[in-house]
N, C-alpha and C. Protein backbone atom coordinates (compact mmCIF):
# COMPACT_ATOMS: atom_id res chain seq x y z
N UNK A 1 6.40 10.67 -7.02
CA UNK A 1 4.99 10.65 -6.70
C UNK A 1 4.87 10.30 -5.22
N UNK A 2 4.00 10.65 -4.19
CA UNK A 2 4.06 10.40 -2.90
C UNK A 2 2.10 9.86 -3.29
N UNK A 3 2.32 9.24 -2.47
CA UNK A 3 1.15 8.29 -1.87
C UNK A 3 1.17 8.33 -0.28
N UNK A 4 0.13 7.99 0.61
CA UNK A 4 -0.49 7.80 1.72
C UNK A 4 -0.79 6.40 1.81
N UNK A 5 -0.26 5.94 2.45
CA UNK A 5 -0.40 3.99 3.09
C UNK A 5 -0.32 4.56 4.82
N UNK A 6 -1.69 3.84 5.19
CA UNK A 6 -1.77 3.82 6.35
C UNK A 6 -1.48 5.01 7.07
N UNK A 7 -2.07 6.21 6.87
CA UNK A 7 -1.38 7.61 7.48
C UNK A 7 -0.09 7.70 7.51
N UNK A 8 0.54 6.93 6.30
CA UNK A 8 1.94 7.58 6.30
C UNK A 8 2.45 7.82 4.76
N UNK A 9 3.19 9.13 4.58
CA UNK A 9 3.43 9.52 3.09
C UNK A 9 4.76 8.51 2.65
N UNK A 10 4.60 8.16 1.61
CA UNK A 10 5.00 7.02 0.94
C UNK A 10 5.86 7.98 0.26
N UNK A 11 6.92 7.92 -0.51
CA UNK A 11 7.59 8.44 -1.92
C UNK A 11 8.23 7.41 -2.69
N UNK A 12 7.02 7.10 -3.62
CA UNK A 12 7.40 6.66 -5.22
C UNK A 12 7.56 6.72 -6.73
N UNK A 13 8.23 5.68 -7.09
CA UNK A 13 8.06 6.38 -9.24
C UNK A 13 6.92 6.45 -9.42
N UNK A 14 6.89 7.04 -10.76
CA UNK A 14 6.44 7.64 -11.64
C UNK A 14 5.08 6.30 -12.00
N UNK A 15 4.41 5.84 -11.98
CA UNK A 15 3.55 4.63 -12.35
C UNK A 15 3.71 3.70 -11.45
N UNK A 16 3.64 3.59 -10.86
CA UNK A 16 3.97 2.44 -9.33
C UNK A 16 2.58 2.21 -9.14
N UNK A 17 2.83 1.08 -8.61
CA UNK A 17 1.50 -0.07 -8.42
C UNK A 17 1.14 -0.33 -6.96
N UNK A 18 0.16 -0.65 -6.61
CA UNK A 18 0.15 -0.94 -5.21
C UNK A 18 1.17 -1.62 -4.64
N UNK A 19 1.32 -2.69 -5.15
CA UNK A 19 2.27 -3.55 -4.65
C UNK A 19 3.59 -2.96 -4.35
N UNK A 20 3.65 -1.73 -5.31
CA UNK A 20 5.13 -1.69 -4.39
C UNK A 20 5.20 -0.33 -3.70
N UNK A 21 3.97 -0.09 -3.24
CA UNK A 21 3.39 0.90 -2.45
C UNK A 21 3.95 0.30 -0.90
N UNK A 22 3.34 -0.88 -1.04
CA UNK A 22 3.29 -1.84 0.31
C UNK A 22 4.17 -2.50 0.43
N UNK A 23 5.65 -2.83 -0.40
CA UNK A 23 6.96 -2.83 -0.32
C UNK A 23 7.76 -2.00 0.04
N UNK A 24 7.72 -0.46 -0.60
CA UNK A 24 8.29 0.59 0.76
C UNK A 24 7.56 0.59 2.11
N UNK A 25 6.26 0.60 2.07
CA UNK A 25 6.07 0.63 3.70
C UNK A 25 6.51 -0.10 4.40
N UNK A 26 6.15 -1.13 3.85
CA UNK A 26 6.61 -2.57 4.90
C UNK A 26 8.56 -2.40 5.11
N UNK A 27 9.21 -2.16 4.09
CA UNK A 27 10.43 -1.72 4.34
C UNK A 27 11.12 -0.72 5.23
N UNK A 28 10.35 0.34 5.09
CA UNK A 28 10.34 1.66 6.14
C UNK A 28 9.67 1.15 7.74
N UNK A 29 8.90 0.33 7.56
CA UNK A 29 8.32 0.23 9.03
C UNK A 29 9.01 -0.69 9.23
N UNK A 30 9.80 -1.66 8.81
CA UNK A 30 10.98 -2.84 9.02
C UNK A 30 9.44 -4.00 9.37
N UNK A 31 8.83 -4.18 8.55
CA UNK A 31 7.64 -5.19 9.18
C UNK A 31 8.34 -6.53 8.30
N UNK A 32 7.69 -7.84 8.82
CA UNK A 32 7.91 -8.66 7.73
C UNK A 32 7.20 -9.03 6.34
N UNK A 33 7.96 -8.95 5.52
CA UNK A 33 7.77 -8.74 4.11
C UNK A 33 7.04 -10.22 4.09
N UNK A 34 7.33 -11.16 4.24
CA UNK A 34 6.03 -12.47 4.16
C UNK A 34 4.35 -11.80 4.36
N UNK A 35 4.06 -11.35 5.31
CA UNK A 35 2.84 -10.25 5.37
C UNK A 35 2.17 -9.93 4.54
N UNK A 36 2.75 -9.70 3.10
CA UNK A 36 2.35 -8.65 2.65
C UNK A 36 1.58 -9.80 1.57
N UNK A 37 1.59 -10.71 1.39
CA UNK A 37 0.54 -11.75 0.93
C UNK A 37 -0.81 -11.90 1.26
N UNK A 38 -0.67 -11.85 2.64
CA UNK A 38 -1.81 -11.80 3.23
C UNK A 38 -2.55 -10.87 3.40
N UNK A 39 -2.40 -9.53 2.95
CA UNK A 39 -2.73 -8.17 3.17
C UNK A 39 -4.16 -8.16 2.56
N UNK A 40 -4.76 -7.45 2.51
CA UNK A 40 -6.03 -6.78 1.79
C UNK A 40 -6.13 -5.25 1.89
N UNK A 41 -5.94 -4.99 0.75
CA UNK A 41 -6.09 -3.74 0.54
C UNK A 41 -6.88 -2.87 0.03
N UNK A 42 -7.47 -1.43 0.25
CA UNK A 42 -8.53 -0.69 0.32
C UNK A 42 -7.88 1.22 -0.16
N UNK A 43 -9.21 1.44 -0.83
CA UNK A 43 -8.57 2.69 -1.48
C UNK A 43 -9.50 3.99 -0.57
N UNK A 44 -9.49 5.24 -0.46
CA UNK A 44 -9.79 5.63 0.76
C UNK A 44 -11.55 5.83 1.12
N UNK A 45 -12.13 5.46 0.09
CA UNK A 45 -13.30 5.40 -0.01
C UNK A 45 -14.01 3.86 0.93
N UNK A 46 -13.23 3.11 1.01
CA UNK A 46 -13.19 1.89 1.08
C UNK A 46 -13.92 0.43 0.60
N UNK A 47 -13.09 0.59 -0.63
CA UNK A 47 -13.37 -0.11 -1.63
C UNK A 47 -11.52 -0.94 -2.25
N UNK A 48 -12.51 -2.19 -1.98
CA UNK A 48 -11.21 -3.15 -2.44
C UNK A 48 -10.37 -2.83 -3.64
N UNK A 49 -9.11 -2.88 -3.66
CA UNK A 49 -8.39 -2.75 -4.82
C UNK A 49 -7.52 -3.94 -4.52
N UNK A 50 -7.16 -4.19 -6.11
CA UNK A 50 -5.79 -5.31 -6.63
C UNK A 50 -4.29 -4.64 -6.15
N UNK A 51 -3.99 -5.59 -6.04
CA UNK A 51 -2.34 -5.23 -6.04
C UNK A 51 -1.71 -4.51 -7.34
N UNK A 52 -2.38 -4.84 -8.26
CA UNK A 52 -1.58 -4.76 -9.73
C UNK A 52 -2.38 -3.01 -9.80
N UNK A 53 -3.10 -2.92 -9.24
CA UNK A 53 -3.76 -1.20 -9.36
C UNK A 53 -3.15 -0.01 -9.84
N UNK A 54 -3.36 0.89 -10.91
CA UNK A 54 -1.90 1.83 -10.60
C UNK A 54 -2.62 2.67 -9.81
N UNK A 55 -1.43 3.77 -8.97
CA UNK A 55 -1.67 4.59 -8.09
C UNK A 55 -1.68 6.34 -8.81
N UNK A 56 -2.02 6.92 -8.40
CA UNK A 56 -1.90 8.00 -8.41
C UNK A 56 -1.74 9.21 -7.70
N UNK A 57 -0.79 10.32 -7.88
CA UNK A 57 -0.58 11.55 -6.88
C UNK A 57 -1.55 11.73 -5.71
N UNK A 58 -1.13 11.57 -5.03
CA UNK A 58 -1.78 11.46 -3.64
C UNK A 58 -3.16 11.13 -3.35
N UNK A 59 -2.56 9.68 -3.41
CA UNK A 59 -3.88 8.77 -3.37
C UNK A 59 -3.65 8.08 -1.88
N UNK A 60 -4.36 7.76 -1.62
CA UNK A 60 -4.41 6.88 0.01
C UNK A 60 -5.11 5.60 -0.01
N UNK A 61 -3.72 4.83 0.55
CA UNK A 61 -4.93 3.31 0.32
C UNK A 61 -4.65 2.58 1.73
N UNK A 62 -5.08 1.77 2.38
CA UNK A 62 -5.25 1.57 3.72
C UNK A 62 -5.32 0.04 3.77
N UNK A 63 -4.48 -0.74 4.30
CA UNK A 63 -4.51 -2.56 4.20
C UNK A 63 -4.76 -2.65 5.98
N UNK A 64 -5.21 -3.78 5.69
CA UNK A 64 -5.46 -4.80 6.86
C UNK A 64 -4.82 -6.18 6.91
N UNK A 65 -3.96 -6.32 7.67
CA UNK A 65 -3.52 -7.63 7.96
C UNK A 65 -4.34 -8.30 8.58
N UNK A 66 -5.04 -9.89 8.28
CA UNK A 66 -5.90 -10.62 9.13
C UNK A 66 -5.56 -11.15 10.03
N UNK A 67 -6.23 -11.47 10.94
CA UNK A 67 -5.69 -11.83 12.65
C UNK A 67 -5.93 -13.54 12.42
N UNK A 68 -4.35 -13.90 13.06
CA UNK A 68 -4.46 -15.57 12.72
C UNK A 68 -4.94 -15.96 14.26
């Protein structure tokens, strides 16, 4: 299944959840994985979603890290 995080195509299983939407990215972009706690995340309409969310075939969801 490929997904869209942040203008970039994602490739994951079959029922995958946000959360580990934003575990390959953050892996692929080499960011730090502590981050991803703090995240807030948005589906492309922009409207809040859970982590636990399932995803679907090319869906796009878009996070914001908050500025400390």
């Amino acid at each position: 299944m490929r997904v869209k995080v942040n203008r970039r195509h994602i490739d994951l299983f079959e029922g995958a959840q946000v959360k580990h939407a934003l575990l390959k990215y953050f892996l692929v972009r080499k960011l730090d994985r502590s981050l991803m706690t703090t995240v807030t995340v948005y589906d492309a309409y922009g409207h809040l979603i859970d982590d636990d969310a399932p995803l679907k075939e090319n869906q796009k969801i878009i996070f914001k890290v908050p500025k400390i």
